[in-house]
ModelCIF file with pLDDT and N, C-alpha, C, O atoms, coordinates in Angstrom:
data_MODEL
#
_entry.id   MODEL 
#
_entity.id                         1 
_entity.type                       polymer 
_entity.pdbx_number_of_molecules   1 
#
_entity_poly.entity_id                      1 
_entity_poly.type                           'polypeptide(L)' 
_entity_poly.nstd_linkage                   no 
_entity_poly.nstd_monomer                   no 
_entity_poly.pdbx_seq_one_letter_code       
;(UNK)(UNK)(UNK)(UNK)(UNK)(UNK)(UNK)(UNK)(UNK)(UNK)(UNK)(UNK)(UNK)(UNK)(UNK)(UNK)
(UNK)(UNK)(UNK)(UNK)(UNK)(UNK)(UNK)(UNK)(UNK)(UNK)(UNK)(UNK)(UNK)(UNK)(UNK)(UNK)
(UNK)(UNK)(UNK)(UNK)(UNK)(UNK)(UNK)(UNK)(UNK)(UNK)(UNK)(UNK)(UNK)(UNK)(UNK)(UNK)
;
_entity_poly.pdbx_seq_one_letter_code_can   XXXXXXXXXXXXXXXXXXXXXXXXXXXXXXXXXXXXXXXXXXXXXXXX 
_entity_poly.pdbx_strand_id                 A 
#
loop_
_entity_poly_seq.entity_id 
_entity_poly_seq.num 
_entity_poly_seq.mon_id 
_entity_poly_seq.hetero 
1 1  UNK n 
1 2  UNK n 
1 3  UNK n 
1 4  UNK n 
1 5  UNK n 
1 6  UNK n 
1 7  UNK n 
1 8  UNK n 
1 9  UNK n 
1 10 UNK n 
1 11 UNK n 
1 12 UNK n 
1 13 UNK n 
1 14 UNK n 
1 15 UNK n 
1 16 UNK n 
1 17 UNK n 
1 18 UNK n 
1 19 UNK n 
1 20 UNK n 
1 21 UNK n 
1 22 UNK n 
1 23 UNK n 
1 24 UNK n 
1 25 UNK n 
1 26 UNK n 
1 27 UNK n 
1 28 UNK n 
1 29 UNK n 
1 30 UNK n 
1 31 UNK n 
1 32 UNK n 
1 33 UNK n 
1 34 UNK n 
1 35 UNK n 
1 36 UNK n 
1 37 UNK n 
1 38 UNK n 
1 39 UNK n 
1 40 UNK n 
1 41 UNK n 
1 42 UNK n 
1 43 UNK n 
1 44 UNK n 
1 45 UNK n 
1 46 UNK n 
1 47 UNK n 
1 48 UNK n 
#
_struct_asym.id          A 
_struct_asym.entity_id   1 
#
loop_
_ma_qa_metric.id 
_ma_qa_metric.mode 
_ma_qa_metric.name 
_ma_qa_metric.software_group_id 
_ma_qa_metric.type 
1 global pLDDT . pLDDT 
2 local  pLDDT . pLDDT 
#
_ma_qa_metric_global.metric_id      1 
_ma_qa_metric_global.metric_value   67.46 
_ma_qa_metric_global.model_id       1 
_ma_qa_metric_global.ordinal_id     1 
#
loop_
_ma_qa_metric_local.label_asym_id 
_ma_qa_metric_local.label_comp_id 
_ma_qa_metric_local.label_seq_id 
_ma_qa_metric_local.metric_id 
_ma_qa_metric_local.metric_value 
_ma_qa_metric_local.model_id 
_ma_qa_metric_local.ordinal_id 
A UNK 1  2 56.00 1 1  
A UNK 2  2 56.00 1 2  
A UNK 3  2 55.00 1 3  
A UNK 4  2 52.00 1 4  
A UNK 5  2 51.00 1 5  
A UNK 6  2 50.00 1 6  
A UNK 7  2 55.00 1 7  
A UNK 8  2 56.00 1 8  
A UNK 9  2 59.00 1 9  
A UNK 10 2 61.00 1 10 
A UNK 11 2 62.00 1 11 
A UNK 12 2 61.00 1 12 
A UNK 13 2 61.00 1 13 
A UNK 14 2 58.00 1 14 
A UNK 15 2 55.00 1 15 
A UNK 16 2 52.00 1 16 
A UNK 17 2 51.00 1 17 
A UNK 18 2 50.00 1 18 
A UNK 19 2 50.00 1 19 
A UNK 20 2 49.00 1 20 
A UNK 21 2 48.00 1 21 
A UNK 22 2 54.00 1 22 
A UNK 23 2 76.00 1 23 
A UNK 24 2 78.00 1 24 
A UNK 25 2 78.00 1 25 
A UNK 26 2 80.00 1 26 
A UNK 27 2 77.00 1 27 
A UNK 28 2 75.00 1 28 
A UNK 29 2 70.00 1 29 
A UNK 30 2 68.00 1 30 
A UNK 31 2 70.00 1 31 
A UNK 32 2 71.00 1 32 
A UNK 33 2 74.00 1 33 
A UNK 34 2 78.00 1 34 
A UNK 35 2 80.00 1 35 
A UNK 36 2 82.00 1 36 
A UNK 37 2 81.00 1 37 
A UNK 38 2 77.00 1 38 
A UNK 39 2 81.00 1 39 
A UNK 40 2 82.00 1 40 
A UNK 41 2 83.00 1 41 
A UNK 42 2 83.00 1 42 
A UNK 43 2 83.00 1 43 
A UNK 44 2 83.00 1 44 
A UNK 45 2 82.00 1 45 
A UNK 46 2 83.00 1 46 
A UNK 47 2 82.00 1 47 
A UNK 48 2 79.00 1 48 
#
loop_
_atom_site.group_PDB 
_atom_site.id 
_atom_site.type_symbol 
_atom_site.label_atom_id 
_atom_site.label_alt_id 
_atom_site.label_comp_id 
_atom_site.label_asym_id 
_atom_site.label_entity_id 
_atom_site.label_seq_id 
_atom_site.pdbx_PDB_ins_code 
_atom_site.Cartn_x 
_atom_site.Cartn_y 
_atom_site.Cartn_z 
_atom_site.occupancy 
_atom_site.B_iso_or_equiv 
_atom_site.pdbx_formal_charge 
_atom_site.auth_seq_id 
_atom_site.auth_comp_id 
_atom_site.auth_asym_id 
_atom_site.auth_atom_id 
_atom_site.pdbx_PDB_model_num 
ATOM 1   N N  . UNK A 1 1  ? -68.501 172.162 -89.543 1.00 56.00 ? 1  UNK A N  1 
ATOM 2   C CA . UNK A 1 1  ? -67.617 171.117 -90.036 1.00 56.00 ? 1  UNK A CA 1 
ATOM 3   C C  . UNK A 1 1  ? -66.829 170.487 -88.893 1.00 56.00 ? 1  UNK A C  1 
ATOM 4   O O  . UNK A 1 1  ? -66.404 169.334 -88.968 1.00 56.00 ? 1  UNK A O  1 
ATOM 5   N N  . UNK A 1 2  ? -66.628 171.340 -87.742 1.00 56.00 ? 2  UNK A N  1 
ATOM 6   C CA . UNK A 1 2  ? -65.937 170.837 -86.591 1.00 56.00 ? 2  UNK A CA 1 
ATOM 7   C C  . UNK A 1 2  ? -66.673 169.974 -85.920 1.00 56.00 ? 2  UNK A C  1 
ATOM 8   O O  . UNK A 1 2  ? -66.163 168.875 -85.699 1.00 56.00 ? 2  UNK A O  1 
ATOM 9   N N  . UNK A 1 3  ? -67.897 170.216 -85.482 1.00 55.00 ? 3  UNK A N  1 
ATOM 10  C CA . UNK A 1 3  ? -68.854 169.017 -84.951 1.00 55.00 ? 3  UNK A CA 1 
ATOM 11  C C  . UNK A 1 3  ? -69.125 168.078 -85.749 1.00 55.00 ? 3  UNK A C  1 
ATOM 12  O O  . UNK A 1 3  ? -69.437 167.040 -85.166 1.00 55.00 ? 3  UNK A O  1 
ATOM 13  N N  . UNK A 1 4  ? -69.133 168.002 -87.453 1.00 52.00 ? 4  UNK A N  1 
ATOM 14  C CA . UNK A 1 4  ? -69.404 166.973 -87.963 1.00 52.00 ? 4  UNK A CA 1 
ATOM 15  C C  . UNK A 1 4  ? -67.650 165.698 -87.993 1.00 52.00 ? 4  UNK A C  1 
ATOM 16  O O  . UNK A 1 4  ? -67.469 164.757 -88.766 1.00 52.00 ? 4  UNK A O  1 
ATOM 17  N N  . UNK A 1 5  ? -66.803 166.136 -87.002 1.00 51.00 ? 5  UNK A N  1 
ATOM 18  C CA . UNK A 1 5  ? -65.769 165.325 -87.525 1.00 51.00 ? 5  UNK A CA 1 
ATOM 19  C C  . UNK A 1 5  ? -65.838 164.967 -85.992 1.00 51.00 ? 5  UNK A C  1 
ATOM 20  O O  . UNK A 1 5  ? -64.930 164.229 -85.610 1.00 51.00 ? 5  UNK A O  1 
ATOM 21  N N  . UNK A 1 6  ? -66.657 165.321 -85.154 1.00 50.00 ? 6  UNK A N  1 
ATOM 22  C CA . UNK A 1 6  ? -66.066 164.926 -83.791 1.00 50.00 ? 6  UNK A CA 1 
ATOM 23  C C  . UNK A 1 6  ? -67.011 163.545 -83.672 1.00 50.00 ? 6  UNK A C  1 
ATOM 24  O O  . UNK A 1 6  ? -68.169 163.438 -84.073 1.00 50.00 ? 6  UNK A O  1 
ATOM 25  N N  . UNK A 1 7  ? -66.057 162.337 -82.893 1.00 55.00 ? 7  UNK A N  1 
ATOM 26  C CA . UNK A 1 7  ? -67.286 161.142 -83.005 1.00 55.00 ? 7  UNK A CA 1 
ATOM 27  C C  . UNK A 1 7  ? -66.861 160.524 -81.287 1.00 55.00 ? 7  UNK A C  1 
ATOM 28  O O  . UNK A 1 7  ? -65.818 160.568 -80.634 1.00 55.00 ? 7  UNK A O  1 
ATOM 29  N N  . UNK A 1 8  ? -68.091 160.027 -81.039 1.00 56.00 ? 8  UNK A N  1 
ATOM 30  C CA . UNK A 1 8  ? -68.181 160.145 -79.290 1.00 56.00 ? 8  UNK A CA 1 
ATOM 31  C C  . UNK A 1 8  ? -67.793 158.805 -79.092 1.00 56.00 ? 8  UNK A C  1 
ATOM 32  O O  . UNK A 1 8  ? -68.128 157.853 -79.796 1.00 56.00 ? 8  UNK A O  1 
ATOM 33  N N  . UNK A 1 9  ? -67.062 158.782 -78.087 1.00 59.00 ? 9  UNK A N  1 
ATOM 34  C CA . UNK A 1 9  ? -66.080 157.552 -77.154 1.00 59.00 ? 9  UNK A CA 1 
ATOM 35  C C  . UNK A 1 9  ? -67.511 156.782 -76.475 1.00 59.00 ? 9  UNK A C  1 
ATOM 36  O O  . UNK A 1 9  ? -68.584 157.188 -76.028 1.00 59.00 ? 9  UNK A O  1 
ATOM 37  N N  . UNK A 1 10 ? -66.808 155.341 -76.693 1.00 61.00 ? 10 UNK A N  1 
ATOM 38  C CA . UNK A 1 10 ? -67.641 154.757 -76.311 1.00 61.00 ? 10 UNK A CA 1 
ATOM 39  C C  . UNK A 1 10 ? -67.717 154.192 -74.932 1.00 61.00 ? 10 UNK A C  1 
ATOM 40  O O  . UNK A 1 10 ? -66.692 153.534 -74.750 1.00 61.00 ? 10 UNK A O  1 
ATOM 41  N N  . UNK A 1 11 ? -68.591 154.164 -73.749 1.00 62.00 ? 11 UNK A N  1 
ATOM 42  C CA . UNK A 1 11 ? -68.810 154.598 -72.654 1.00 62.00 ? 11 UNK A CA 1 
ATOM 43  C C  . UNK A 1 11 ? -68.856 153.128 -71.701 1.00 62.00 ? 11 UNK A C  1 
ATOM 44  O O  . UNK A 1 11 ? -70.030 153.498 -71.718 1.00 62.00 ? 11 UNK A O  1 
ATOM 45  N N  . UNK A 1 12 ? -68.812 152.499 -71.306 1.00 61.00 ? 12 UNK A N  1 
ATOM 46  C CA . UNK A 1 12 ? -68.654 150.909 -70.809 1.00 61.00 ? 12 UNK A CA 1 
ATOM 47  C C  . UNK A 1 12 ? -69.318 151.092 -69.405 1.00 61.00 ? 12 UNK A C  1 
ATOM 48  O O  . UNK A 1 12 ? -68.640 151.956 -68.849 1.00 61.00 ? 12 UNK A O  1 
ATOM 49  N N  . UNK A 1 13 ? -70.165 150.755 -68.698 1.00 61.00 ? 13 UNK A N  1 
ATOM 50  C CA . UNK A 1 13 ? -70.963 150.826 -67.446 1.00 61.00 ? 13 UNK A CA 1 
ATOM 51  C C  . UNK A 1 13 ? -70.127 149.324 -66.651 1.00 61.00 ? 13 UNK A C  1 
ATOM 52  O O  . UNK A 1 13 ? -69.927 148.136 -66.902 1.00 61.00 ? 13 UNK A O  1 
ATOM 53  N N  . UNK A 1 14 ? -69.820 150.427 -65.479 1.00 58.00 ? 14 UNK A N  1 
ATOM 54  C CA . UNK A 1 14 ? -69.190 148.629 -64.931 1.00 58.00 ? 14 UNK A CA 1 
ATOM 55  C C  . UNK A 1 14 ? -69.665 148.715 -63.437 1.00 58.00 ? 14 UNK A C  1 
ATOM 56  O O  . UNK A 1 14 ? -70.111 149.703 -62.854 1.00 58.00 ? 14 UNK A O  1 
ATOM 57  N N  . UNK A 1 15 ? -69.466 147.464 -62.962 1.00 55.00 ? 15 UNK A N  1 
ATOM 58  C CA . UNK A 1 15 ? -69.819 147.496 -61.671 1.00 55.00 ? 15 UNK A CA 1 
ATOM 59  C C  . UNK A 1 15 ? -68.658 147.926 -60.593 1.00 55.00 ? 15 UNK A C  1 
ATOM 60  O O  . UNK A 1 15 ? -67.479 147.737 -60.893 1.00 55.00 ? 15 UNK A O  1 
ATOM 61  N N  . UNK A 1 16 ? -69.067 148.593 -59.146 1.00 52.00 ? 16 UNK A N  1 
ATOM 62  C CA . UNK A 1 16 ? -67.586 148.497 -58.399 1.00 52.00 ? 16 UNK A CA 1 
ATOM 63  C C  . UNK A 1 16 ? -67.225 147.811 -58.392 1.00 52.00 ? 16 UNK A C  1 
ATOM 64  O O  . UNK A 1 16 ? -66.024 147.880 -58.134 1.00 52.00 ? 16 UNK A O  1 
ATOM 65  N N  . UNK A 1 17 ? -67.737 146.570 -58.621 1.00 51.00 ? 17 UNK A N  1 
ATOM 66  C CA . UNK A 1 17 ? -66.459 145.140 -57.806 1.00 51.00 ? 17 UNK A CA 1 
ATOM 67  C C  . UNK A 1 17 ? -65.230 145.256 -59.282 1.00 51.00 ? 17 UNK A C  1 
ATOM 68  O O  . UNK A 1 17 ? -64.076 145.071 -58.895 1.00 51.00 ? 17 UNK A O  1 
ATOM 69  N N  . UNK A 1 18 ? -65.301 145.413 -60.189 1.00 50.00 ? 18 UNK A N  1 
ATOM 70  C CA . UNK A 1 18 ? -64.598 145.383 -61.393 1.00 50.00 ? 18 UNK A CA 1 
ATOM 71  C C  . UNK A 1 18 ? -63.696 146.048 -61.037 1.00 50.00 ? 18 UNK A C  1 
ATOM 72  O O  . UNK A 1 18 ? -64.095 147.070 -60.479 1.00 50.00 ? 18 UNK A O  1 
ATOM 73  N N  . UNK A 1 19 ? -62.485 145.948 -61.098 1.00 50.00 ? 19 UNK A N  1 
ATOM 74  C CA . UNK A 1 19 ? -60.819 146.726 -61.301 1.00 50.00 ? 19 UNK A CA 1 
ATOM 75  C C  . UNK A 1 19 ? -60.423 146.853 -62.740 1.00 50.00 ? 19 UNK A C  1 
ATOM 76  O O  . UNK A 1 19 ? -60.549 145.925 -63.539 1.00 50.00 ? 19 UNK A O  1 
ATOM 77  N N  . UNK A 1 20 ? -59.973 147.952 -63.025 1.00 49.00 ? 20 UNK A N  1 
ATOM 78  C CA . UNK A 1 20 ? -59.475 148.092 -64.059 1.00 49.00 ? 20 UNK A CA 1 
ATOM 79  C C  . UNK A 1 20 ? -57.933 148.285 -64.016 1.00 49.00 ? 20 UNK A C  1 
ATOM 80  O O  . UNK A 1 20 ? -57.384 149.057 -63.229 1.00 49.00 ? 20 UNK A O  1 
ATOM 81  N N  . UNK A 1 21 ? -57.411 147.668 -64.749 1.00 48.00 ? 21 UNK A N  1 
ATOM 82  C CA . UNK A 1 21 ? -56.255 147.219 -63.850 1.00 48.00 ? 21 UNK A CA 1 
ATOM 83  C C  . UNK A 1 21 ? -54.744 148.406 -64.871 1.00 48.00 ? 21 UNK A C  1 
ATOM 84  O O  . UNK A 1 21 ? -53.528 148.220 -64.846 1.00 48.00 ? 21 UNK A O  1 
ATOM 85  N N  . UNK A 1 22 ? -55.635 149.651 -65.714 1.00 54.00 ? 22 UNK A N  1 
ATOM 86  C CA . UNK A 1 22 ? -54.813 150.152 -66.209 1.00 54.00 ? 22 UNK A CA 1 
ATOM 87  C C  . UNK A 1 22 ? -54.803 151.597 -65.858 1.00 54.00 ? 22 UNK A C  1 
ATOM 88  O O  . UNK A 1 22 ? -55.872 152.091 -65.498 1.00 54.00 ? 22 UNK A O  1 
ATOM 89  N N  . UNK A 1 23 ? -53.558 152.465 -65.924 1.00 76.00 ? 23 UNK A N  1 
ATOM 90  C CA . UNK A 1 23 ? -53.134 153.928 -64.928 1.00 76.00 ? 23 UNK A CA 1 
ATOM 91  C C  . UNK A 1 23 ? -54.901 154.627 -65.906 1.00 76.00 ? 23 UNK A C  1 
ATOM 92  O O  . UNK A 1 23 ? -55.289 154.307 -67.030 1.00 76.00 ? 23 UNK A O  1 
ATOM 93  N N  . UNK A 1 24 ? -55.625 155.692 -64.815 1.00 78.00 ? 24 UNK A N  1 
ATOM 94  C CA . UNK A 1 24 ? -56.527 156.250 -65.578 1.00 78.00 ? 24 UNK A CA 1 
ATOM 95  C C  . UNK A 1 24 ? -56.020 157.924 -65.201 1.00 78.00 ? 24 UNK A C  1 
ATOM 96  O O  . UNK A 1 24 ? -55.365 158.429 -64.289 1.00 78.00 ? 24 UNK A O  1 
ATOM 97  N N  . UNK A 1 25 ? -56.744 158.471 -66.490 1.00 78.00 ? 25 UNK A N  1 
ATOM 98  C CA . UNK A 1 25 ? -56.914 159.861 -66.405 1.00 78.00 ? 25 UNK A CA 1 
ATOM 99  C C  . UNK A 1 25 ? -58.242 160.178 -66.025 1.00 78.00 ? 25 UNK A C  1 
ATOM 100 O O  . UNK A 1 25 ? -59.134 159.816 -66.793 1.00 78.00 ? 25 UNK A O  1 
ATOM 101 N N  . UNK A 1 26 ? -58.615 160.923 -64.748 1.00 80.00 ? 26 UNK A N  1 
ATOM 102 C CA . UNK A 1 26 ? -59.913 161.581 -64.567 1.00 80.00 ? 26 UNK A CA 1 
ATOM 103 C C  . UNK A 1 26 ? -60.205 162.799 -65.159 1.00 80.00 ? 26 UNK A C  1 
ATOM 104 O O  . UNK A 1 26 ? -59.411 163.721 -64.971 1.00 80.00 ? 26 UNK A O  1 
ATOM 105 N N  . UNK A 1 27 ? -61.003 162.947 -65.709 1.00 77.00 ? 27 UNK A N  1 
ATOM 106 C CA . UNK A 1 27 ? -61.701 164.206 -66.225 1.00 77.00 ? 27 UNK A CA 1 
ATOM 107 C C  . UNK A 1 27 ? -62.729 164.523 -65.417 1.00 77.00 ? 27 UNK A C  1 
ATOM 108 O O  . UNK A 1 27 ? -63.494 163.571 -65.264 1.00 77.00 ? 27 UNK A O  1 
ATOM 109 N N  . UNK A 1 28 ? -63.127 165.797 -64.670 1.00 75.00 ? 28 UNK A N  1 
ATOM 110 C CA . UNK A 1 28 ? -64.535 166.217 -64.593 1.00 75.00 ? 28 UNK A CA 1 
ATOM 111 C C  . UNK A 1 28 ? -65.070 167.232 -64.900 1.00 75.00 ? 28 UNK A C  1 
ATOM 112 O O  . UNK A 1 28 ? -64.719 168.403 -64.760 1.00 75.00 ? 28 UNK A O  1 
ATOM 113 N N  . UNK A 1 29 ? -66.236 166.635 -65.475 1.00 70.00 ? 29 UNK A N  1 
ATOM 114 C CA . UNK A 1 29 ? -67.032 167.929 -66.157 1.00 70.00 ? 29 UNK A CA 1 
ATOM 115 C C  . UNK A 1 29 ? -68.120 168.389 -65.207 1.00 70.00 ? 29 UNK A C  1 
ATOM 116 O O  . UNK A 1 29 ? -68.842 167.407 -65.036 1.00 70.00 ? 29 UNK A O  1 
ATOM 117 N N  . UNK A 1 30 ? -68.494 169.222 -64.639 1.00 68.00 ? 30 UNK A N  1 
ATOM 118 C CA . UNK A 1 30 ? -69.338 169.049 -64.040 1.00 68.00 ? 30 UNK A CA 1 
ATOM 119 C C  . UNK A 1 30 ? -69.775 168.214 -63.007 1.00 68.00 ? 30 UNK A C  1 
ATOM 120 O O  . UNK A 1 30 ? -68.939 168.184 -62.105 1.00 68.00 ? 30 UNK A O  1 
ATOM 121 N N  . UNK A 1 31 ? -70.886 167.434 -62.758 1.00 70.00 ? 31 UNK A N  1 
ATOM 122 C CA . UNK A 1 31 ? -71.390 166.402 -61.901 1.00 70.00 ? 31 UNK A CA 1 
ATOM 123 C C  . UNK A 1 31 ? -70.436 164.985 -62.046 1.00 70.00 ? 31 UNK A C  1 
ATOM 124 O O  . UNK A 1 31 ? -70.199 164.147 -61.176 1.00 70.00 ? 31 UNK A O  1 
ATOM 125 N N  . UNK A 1 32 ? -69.882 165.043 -63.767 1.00 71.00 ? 32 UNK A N  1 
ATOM 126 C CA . UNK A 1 32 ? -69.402 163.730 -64.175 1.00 71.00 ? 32 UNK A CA 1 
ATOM 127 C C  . UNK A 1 32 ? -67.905 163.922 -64.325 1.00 71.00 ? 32 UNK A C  1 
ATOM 128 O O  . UNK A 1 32 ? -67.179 164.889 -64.550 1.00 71.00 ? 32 UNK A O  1 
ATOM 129 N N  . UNK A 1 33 ? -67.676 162.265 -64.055 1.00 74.00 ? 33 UNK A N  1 
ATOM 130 C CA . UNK A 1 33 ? -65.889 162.172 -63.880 1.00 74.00 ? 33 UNK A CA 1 
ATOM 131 C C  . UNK A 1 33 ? -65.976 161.193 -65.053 1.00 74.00 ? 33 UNK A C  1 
ATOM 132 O O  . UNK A 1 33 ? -66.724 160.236 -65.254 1.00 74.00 ? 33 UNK A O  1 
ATOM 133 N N  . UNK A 1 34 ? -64.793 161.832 -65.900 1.00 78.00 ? 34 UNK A N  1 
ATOM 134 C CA . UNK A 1 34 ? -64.949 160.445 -66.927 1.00 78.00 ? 34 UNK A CA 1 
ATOM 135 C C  . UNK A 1 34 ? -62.711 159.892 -66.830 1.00 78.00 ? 34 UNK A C  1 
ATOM 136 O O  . UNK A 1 34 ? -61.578 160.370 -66.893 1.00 78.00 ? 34 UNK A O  1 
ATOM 137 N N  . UNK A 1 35 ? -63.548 158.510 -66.630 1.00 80.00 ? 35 UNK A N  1 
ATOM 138 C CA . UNK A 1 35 ? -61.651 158.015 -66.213 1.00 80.00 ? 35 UNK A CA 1 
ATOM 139 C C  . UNK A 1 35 ? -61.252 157.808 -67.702 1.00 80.00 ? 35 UNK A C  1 
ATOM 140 O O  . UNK A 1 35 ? -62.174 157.417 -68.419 1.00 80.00 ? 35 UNK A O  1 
ATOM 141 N N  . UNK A 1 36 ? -60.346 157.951 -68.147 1.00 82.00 ? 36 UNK A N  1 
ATOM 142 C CA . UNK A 1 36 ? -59.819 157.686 -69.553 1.00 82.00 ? 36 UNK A CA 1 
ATOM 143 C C  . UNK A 1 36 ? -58.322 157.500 -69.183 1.00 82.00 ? 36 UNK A C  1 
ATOM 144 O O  . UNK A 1 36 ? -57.669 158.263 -68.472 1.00 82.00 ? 36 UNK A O  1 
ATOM 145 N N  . UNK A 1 37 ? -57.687 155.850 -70.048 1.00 81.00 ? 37 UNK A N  1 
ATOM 146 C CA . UNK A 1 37 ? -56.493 155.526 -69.938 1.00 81.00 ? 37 UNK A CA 1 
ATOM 147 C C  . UNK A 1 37 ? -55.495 155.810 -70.044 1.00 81.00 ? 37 UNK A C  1 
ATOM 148 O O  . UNK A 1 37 ? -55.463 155.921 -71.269 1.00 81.00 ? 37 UNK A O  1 
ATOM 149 N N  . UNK A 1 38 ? -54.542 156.046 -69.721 1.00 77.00 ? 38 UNK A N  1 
ATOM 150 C CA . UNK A 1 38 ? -53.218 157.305 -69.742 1.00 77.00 ? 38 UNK A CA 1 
ATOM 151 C C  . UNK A 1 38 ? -52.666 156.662 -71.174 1.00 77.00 ? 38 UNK A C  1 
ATOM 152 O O  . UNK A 1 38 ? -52.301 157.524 -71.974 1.00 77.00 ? 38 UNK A O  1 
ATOM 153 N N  . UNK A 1 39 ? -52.560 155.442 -71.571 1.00 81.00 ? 39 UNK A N  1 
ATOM 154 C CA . UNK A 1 39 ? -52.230 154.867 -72.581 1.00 81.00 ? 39 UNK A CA 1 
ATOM 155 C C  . UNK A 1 39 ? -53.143 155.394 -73.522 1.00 81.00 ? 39 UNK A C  1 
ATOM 156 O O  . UNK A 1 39 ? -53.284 154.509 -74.365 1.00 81.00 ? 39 UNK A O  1 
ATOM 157 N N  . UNK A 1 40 ? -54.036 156.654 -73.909 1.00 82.00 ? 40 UNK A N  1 
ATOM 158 C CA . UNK A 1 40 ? -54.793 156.550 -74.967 1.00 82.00 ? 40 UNK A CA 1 
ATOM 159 C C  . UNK A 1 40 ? -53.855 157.498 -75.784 1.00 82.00 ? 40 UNK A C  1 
ATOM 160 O O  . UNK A 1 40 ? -52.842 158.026 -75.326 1.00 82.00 ? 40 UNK A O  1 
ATOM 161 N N  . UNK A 1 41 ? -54.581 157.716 -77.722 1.00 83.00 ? 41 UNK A N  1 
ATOM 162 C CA . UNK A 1 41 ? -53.133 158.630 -78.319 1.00 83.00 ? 41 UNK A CA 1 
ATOM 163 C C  . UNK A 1 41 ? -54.129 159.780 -78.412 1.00 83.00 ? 41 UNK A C  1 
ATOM 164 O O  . UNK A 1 41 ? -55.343 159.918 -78.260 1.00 83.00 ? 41 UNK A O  1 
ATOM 165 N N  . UNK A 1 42 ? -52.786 160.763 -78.817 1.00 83.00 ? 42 UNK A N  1 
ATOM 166 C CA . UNK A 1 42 ? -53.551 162.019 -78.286 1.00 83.00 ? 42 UNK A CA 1 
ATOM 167 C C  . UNK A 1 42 ? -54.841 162.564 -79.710 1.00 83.00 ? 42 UNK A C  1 
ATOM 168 O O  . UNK A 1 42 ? -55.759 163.381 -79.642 1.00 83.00 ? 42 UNK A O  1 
ATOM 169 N N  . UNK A 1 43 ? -54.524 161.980 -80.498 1.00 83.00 ? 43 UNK A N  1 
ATOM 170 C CA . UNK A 1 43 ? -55.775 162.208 -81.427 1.00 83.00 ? 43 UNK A CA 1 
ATOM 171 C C  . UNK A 1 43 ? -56.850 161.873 -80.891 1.00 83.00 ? 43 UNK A C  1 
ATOM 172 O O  . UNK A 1 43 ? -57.907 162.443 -81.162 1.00 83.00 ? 43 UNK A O  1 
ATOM 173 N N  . UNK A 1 44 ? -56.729 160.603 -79.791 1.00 83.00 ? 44 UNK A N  1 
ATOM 174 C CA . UNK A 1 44 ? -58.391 160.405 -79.191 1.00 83.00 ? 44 UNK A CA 1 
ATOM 175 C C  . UNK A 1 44 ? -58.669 161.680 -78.486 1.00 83.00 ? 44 UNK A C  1 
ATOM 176 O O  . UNK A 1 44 ? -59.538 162.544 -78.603 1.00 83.00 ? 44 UNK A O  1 
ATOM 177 N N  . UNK A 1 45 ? -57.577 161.500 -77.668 1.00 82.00 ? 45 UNK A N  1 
ATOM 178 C CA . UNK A 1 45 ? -57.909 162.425 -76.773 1.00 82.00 ? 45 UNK A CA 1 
ATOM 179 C C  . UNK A 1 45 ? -58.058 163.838 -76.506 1.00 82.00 ? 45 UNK A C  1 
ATOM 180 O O  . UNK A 1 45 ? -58.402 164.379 -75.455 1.00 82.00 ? 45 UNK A O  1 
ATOM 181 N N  . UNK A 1 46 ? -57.641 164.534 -78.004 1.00 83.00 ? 46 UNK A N  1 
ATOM 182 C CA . UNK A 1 46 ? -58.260 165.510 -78.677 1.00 83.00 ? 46 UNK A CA 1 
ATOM 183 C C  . UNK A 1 46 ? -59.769 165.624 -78.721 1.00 83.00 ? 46 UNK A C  1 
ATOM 184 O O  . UNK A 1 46 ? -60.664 166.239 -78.142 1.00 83.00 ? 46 UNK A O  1 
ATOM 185 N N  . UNK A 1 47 ? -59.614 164.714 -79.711 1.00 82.00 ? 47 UNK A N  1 
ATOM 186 C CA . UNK A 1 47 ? -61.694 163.982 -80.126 1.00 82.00 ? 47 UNK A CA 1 
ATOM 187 C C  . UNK A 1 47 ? -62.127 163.935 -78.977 1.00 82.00 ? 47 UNK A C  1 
ATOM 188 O O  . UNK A 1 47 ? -63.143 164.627 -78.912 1.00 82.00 ? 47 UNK A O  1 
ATOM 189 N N  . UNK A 1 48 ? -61.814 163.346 -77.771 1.00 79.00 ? 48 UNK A N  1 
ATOM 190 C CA . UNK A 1 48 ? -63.087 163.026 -76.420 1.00 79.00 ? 48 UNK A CA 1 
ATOM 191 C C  . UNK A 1 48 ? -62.833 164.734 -75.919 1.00 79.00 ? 48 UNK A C  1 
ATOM 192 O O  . UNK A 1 48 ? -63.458 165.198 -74.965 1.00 79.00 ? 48 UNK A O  1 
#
């Protein structure tokens, strides 16, 4: 029931030249860094 409530963030491919011009949180798992916005609420960020 716990995996059926979890639903996956959606992932945006950008190029370097792109700035994102808002504070990020890095996560890494492994090989992968995932940046996520310090502005997100914490229910997402439970879910991700």
């Amino acid at each position: 029931s716990n995996r059926d409530k979890i639903s996956f963030v959606q992932v945006k491919e950008t190029s370097q030249q792109e700035q994102i011009s808002t504070d990020l949180m890095t996560i890494h798992v492994g090989a992968i860094a995932i940046d996520i916005p310090s502005t997100i609420s914490d229910d997402r960020l439970k879910r991700i």
